[in-house]
Protein backbone atom coordinates (compact mmCIF):
# COMPACT_ATOMS: atom_id res chain seq x y z
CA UNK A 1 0.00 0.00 0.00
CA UNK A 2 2.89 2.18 0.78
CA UNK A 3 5.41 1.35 -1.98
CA UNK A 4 5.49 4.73 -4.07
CA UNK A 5 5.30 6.87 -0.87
CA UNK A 6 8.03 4.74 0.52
CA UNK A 7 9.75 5.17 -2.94
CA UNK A 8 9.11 8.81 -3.24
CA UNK A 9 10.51 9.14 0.40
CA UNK A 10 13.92 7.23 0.08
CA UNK A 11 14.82 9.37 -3.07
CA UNK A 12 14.18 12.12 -1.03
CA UNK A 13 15.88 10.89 2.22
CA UNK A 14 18.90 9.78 -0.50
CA UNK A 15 19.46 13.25 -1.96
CA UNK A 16 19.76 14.44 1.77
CA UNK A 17 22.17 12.08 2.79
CA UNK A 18 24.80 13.39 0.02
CA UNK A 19 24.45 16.78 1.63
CA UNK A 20 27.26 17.17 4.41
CA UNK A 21 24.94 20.68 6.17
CA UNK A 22 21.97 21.50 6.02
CA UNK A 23 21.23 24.71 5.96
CA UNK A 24 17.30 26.18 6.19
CA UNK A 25 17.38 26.65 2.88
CA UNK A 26 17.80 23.42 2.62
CA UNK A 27 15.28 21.78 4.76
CA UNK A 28 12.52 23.76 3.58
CA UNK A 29 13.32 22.21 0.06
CA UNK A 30 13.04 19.14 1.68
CA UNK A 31 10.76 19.96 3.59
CA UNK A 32 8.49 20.72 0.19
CA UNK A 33 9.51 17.45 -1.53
CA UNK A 34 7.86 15.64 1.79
CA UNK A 35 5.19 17.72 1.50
CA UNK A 36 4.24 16.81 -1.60
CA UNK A 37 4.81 13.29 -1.43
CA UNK A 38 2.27 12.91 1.10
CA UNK A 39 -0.51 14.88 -0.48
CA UNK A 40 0.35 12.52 -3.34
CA UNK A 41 -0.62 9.88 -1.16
CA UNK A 42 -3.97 11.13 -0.13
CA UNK A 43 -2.63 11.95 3.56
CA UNK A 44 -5.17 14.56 4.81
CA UNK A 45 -4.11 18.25 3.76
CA UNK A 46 -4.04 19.54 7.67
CA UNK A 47 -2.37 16.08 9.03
CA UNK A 48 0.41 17.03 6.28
CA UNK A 49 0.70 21.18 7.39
CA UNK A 50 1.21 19.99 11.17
CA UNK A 51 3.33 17.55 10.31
CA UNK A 52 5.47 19.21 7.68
CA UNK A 53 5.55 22.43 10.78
CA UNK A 54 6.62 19.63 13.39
CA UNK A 55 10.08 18.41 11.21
CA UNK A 56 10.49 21.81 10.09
CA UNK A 57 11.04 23.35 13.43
CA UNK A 58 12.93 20.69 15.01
CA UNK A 59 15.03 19.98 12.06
CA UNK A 60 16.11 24.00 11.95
CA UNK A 61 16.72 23.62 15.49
CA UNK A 62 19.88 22.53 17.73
CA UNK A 63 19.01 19.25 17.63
CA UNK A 64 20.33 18.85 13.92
CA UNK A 65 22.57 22.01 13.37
CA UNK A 66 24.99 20.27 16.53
CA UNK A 67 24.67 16.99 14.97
CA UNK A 68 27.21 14.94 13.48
CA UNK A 69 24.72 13.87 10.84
CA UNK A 70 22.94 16.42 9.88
CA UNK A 71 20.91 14.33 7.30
CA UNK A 72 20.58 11.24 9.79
CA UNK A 73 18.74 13.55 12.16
CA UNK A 74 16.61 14.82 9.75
CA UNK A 75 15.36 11.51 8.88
CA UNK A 76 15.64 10.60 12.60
CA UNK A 77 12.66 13.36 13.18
CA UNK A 78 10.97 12.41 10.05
CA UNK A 79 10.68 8.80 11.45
CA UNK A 80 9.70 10.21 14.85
CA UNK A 81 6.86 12.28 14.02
CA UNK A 82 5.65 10.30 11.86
CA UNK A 83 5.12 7.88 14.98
CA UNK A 84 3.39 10.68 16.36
CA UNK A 85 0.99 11.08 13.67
CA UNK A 86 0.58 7.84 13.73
CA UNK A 87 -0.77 8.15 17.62
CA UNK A 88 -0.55 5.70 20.66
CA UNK A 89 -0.70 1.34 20.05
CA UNK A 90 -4.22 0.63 21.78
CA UNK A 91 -5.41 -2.55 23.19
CA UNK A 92 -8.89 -4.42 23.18
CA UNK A 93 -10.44 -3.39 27.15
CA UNK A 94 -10.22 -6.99 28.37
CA UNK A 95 -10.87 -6.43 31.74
CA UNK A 96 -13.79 -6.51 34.15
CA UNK A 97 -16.59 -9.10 34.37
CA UNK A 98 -16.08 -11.60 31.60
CA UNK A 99 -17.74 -12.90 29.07
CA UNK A 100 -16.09 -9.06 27.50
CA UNK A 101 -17.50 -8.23 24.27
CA UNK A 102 -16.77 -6.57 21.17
CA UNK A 103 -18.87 -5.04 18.61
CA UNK A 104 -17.46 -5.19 15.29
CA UNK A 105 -19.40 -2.11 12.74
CA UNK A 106 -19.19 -0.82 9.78
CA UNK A 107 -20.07 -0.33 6.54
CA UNK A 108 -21.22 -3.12 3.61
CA UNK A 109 -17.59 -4.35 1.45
CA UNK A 110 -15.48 -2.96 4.02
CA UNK A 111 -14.06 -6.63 5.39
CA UNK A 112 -16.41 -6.74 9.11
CA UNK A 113 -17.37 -10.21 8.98
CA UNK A 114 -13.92 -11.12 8.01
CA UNK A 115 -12.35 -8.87 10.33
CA UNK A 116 -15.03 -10.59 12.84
CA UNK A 117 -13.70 -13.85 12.10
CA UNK A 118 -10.02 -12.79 12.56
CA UNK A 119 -9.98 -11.05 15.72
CA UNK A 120 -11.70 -14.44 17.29
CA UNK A 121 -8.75 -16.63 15.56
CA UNK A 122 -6.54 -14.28 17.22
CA UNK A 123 -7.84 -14.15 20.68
CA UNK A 124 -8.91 -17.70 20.52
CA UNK A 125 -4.81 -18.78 19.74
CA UNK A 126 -4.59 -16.34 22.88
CA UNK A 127 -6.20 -18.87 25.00
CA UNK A 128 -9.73 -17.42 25.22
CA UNK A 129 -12.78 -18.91 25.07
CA UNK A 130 -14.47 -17.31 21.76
CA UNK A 131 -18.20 -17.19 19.95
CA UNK A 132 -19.30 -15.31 17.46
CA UNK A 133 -22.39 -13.75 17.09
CA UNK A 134 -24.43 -13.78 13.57
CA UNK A 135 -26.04 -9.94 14.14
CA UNK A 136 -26.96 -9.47 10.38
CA UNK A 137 -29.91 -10.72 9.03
CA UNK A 138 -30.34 -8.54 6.38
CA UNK A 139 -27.47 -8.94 4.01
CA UNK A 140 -27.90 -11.97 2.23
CA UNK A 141 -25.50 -15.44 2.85
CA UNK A 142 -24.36 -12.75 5.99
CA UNK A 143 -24.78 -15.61 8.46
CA UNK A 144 -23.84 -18.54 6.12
CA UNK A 145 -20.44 -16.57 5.73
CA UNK A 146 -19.63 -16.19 9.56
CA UNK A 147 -20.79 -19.64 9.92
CA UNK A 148 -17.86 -20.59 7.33
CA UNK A 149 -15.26 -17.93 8.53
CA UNK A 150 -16.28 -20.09 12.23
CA UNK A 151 -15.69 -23.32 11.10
CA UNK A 152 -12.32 -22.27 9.76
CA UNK A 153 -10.94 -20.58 12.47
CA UNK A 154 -12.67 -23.07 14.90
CA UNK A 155 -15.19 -21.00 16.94
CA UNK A 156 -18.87 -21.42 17.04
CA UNK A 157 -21.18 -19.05 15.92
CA UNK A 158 -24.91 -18.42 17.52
CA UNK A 159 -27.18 -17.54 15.30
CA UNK A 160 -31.02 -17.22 16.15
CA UNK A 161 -34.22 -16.88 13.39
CA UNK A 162 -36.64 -14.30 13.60
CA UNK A 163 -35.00 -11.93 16.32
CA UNK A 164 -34.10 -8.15 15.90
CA UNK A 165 -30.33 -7.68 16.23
CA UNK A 166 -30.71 -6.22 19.81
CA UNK A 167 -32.98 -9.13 21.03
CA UNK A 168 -30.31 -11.50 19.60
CA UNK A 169 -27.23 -10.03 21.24
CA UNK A 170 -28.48 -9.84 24.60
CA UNK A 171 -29.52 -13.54 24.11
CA UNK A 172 -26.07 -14.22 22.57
CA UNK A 173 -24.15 -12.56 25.68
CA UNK A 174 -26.49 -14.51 28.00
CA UNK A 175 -25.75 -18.01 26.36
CA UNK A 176 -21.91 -17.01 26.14
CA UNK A 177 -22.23 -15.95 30.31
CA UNK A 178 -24.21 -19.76 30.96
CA UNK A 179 -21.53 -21.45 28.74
CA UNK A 180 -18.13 -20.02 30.31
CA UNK A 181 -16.89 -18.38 27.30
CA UNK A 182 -14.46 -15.38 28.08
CA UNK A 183 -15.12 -13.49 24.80
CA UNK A 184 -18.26 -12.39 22.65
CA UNK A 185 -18.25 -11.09 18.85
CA UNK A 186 -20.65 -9.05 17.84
CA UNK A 187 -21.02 -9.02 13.97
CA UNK A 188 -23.20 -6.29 13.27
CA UNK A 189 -25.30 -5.32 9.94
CA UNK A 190 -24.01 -3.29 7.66
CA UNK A 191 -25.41 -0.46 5.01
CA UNK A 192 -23.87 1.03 1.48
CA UNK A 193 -23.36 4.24 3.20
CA UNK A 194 -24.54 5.87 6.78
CA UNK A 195 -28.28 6.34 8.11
CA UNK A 196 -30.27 6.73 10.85
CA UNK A 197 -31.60 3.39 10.21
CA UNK A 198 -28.50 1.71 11.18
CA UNK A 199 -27.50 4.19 14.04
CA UNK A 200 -30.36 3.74 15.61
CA UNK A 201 -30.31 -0.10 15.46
CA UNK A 202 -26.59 -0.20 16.45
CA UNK A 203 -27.37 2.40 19.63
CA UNK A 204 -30.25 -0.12 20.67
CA UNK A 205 -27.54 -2.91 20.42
CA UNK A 206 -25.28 -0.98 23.00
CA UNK A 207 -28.41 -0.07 25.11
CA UNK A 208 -29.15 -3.62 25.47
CA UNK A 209 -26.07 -5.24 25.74
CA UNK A 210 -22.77 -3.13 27.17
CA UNK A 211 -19.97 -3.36 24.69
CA UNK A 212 -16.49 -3.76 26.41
CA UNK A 213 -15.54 -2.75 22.74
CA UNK A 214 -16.63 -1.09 19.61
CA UNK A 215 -14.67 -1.35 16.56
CA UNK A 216 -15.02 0.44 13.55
CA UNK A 217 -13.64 -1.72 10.14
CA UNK A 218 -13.06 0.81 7.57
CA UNK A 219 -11.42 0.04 4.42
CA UNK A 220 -8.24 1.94 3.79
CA UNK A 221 -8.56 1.63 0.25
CA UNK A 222 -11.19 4.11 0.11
CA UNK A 223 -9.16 7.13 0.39
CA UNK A 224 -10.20 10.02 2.51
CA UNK A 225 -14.23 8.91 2.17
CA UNK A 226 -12.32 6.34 5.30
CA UNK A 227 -12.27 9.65 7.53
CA UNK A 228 -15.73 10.50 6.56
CA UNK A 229 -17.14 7.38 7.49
CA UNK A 230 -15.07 7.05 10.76
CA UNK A 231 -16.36 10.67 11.88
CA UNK A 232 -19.81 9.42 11.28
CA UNK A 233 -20.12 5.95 13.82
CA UNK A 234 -17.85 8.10 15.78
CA UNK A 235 -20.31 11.30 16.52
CA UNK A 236 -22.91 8.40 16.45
CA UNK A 237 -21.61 5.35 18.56
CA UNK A 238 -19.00 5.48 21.33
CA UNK A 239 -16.31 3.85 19.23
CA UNK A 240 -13.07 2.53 20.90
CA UNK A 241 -11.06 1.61 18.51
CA UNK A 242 -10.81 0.89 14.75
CA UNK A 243 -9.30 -2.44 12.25
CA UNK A 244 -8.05 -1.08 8.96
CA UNK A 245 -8.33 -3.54 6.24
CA UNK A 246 -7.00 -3.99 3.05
CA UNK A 247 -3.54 -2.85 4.18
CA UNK A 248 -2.07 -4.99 0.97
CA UNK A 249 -4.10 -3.00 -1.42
CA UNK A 250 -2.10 -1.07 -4.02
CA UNK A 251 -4.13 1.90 -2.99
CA UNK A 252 -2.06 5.67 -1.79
CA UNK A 253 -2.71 4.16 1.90
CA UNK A 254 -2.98 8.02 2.86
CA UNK A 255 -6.18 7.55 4.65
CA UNK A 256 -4.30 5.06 7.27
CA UNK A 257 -1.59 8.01 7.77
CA UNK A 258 -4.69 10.46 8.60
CA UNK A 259 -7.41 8.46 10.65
CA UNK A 260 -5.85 8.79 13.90
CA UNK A 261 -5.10 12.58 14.35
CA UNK A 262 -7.95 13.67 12.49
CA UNK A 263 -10.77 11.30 14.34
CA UNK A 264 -9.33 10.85 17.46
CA UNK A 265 -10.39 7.05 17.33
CA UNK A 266 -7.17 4.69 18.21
CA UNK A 267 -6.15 2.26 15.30
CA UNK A 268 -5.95 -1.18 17.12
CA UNK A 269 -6.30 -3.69 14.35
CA UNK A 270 -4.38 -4.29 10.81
CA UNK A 271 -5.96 -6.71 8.25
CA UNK A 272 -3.51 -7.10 6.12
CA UNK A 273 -4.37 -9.97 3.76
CA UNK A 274 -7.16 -12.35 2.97
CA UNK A 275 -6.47 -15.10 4.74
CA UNK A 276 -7.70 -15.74 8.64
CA UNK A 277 -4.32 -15.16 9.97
CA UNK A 278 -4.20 -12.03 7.95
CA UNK A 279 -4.42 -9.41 11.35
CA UNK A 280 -1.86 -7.85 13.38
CA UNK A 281 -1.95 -5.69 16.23
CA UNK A 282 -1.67 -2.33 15.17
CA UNK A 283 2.02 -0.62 16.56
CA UNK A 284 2.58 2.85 14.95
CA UNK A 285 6.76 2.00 15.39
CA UNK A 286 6.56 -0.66 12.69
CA UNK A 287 4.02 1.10 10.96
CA UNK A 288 6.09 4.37 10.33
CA UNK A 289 9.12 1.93 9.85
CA UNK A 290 7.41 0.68 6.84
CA UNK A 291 6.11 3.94 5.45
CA UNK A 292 9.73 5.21 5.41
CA UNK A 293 11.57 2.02 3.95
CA UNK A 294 13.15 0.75 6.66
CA UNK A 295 11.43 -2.37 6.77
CA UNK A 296 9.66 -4.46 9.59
CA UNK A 297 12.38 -7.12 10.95
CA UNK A 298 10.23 -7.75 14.21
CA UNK A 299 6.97 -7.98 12.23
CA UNK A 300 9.01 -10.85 9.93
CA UNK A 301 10.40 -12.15 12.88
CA UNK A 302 6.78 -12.74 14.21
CA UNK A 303 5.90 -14.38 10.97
CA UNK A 304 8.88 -17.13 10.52
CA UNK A 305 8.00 -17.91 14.48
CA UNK A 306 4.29 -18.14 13.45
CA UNK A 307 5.04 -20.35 10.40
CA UNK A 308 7.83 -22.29 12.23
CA UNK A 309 7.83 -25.19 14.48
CA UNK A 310 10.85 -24.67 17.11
CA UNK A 311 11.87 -28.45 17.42
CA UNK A 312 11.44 -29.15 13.57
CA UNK A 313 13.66 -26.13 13.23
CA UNK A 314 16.20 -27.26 15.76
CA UNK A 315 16.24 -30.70 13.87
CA UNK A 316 16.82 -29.11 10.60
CA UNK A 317 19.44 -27.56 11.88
CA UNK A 318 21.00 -30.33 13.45
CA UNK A 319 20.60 -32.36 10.35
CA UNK A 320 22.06 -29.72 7.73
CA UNK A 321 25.52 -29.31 9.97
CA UNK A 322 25.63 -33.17 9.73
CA UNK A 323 25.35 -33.27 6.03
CA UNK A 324 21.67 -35.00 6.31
CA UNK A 325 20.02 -32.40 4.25
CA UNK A 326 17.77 -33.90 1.66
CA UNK A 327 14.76 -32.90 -0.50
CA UNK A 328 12.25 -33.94 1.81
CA UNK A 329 13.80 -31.31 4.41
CA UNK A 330 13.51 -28.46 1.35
CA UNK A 331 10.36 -29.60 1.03
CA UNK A 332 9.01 -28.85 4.36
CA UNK A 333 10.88 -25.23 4.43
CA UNK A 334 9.23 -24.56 1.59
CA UNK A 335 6.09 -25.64 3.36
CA UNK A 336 6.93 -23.16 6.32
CA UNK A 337 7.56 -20.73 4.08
CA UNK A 338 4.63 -20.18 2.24
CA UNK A 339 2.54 -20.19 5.94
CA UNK A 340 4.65 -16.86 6.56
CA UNK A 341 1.88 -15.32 3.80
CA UNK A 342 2.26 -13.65 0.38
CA UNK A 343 5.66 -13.05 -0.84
CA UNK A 344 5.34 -9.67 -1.32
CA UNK A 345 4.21 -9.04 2.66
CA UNK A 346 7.57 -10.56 3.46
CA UNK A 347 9.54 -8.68 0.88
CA UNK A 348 7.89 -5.63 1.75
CA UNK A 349 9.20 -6.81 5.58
CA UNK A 350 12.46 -6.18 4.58
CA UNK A 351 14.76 -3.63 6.23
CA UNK A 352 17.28 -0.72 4.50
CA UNK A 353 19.28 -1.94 0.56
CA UNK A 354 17.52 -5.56 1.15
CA UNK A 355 14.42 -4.17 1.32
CA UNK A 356 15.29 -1.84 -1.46
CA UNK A 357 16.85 -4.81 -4.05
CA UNK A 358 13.95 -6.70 -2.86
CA UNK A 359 11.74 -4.61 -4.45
CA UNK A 360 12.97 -6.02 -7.95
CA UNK A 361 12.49 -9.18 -7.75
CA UNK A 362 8.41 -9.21 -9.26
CA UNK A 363 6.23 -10.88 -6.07
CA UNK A 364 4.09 -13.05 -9.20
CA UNK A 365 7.32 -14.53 -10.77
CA UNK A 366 8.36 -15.51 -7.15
CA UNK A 367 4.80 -16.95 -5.75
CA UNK A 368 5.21 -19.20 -9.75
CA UNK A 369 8.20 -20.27 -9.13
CA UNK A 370 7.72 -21.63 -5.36
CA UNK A 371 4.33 -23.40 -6.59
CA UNK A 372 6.55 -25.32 -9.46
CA UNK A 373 9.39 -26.04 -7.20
CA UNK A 374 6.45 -27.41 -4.69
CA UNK A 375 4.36 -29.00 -7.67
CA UNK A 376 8.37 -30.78 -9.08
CA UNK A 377 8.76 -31.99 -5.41
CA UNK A 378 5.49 -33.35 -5.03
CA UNK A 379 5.95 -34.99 -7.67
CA UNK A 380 8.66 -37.52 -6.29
CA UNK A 381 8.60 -40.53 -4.24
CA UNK A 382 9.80 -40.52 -1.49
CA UNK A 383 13.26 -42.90 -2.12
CA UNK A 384 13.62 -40.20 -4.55
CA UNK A 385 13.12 -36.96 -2.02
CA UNK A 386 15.78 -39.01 0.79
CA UNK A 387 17.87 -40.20 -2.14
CA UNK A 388 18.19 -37.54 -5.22
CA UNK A 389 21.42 -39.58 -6.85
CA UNK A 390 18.62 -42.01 -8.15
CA UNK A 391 16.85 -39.50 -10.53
CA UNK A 392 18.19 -40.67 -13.82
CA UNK A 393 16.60 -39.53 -17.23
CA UNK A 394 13.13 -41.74 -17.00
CA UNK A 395 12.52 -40.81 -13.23
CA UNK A 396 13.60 -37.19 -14.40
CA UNK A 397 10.60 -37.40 -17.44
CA UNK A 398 8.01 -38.47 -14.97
CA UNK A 399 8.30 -36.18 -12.78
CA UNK A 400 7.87 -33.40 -14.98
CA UNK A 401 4.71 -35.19 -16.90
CA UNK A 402 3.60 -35.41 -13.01
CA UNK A 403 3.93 -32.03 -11.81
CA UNK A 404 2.60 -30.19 -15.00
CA UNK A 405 6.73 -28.90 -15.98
CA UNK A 406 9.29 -29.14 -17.70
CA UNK A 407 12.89 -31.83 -17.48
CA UNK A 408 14.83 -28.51 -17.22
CA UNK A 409 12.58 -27.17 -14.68
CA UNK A 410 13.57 -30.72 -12.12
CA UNK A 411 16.95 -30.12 -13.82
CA UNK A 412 17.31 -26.60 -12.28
CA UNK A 413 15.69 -27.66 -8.67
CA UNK A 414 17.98 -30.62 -8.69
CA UNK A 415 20.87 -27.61 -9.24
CA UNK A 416 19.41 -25.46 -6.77
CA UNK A 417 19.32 -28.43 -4.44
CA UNK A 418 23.16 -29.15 -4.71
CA UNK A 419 24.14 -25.60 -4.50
CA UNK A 420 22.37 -25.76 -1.10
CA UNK A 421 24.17 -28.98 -0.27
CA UNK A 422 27.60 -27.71 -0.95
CA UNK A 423 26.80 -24.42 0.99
CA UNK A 424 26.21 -26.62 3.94
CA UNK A 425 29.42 -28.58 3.64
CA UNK A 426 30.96 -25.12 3.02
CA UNK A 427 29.88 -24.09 6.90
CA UNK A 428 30.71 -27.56 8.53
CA UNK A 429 34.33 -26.82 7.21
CA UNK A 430 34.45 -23.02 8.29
CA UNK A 431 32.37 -23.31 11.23
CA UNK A 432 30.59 -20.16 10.37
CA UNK A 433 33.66 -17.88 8.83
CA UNK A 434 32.36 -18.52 5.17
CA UNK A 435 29.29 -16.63 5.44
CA UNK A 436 29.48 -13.22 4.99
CA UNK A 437 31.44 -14.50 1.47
CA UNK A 438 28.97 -16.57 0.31
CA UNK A 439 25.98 -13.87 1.10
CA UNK A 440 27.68 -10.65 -0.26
């Protein structure tokens, strides 16, 4: 979502760093190259003046003018306000009389019943006790859809025929209360734009049942239309917090930049793909870190741990430095590999000049050629995973008839394979000291 502002923000941040000082002069034209960039991005035109003001002042100040690195600081304060603007991480309220629950609004096509489905996948691998609650019984295949997302992420779903939404969540909270669950989900129906019509039914919900926490799911690829809608349930209902979805969207992403300091509403949620795993607590560090193109290492961190089993690791591990890597062991990285999510999340997790040569390697030609290398290895027995020295020519033919490719595409895995071999044989004779050769 951020890719040309990040782009547009590193050329900028590389011009400075050729500069030895800075005079004003200079920062204002900086200054006015920032400026722009974020307009460009649909960032809200008053979020940009006090945030342009902010840097300004601070990088004309003693704080840059006594600094070794003039440009460094600059960028420093850049990266610092831009936390600001950002605003404060915020946490679900779990606390008080349990079950807690959370009301989940917004409008039609903006991801709620998704986002619904998430957030109880999330706090369910947190150890709580989760339902969700089918509150939408106007939208049609609403229910059948939560009742799916359930099933997936393994929480049940109460659902009731005939009952207004308000009627139905108090009867929800009371069944969650009698059944021990810790946590209720409030999936509430949406509309194509605000009325009173769904105000009114959505105050009646919060009259009726007390909501621990009400989240508002906008879509962030709607531009500034995003703080329009969030001013709306916010003058409206007592919102606590909001989930912005479709952070992968190709969209300016200026609206995500904006939300906080011009509705006041704390971001707490970030959906950032399709799939049920897809949502991360919202931290406006990382955030700002990936805005300015300096990566997220903790957020990729998270991921590999995520996708990673520790004692499978440690065996692969122990296995390579004894020379017992096979193709059945690539297999299974490959495996944990694509559970990290979309190749392009992970390249755009990337930190400083990785991130930066990442970013021209084309995600599609990478998520093809992991799904043939997956397909070629599928494809073999497995003698011929443990024991590659036994693919001649035949073995070589059916395997590519098999997996739907090419002899030279087994050829080049088989290549790729031994490369990876010899590597490891490489570090069992250096202990280590190769490394920083054979990586650049």
């Amino acid at each position: 979502m951020f890719e040309t502002l990040s782009d547009r923000l590193n050329k900028i941040f590389d011009n400075l760093r050729r500069r030895g000082k800075l005079s004003e002069a200079d920062v204002d034209a900086v200054m006015r190259e920032v400026r722009l960039a974020l307009l460009e991005a649909d960032v809200h035109y008053s979020v940009v003046k006090d945030f342009v003001a902010r840097v300004r002042a601070r990088s004309i100040g003693a704080e840059v003018s006594k600094a070794l690195n003039p440009a460094q600081q600059v960028i420093k304060i850049v990266n610092e306000e831009m936390i600001g603007t950002l605003g404060e991480p915020a946490r679900l309220n779990l606390a008080g009389p349990k079950p807690w629950l959370v009301m989940i609004v917004g409008l039609q096509g903006s991801g709620k019943t998704t986002a619904a489905a998430k957030l109880a996948r999330l706090l369910r691998s947190q150890g709580e006790r989760v339902m969700l609650v089918a509150a939408d019984p106007y939208r049609p295949a609403a229910i059948k859809q939560l009742q799916t997302l359930g099933e997936r992420v393994g929480v049940p779903v109460f659902t009731e025929d005939g009952v207004n939404p308000p009627e139905l969540a108090a009867h929800a909270f009371d069944q969650a209360r009698k059944g021990g669950y810790t946590v209720v989900i409030l999936d509430t129906a949406g509309r194509s734009q605000l009325d009173d019509q769904l105000m009114d039914e959505l105050r009646s919900i919060s009259r009726k049942v007390t909501p621990t926490d009400t989240l508002l799911v906008i879509d962030s690829m709607i531009g500034q239309e995003a703080l329009h809608v969030a001013e709306g349930f916010r003058d409206t209902v007592s919102l606590t917090g909001l989930v912005l979805t479709k952070m992968d969207g190709d969209s300016r992403g200026g609206a995500a930049i904006s939300i906080r300091s011009v509705t006041g509403v704390p971001i707490k949620f970030l959906s950032t793909g399709e799939g049920v795993d897809a949502l991360e607590s919202y931290d406006p560090r990382r955030l700002a870190s990936r805005i300015l193109g300096m990566g997220d290492v903790i957020g990729l961190i998270e991921k590999a741990e995520a996708a990673y089993d520790e004692q499978s690791a440690r065996d692969q591990a122990k296995k390579m430095m004894k020379g017992d890597f096979t193709l059945e062991d690539f297999a299974q990285q490959l495996r944990q590999i694509r559970k990290m999510g979309p190749f392009q999340q992970i390249l755009d997790m990337l930190p400083g000049n990785l991130g930066q040569a990442a970013r021209n390697i084309d995600p599609k030609d990478a998520e093809k050629s992991l799904k043939v290398t997956e397909a070629i290895l599928s494809s073999m027995t497995q003698a011929e995973r443990h024991d590659p020295d036994i693919l001649n020519a035949s073995r070589r033919r059916r395997i590519a008839r098999g997996s739907g490719t090419e002899v030279q595409d087994v050829n080049r895995i088989l290549k790729q394979f031994r490369e990876t071999q010899r590597m490891v044989k490489t570090l069992q004779k250096t202990g280590g000291r190769g490394m920083p050769r054979m990586f650049g």
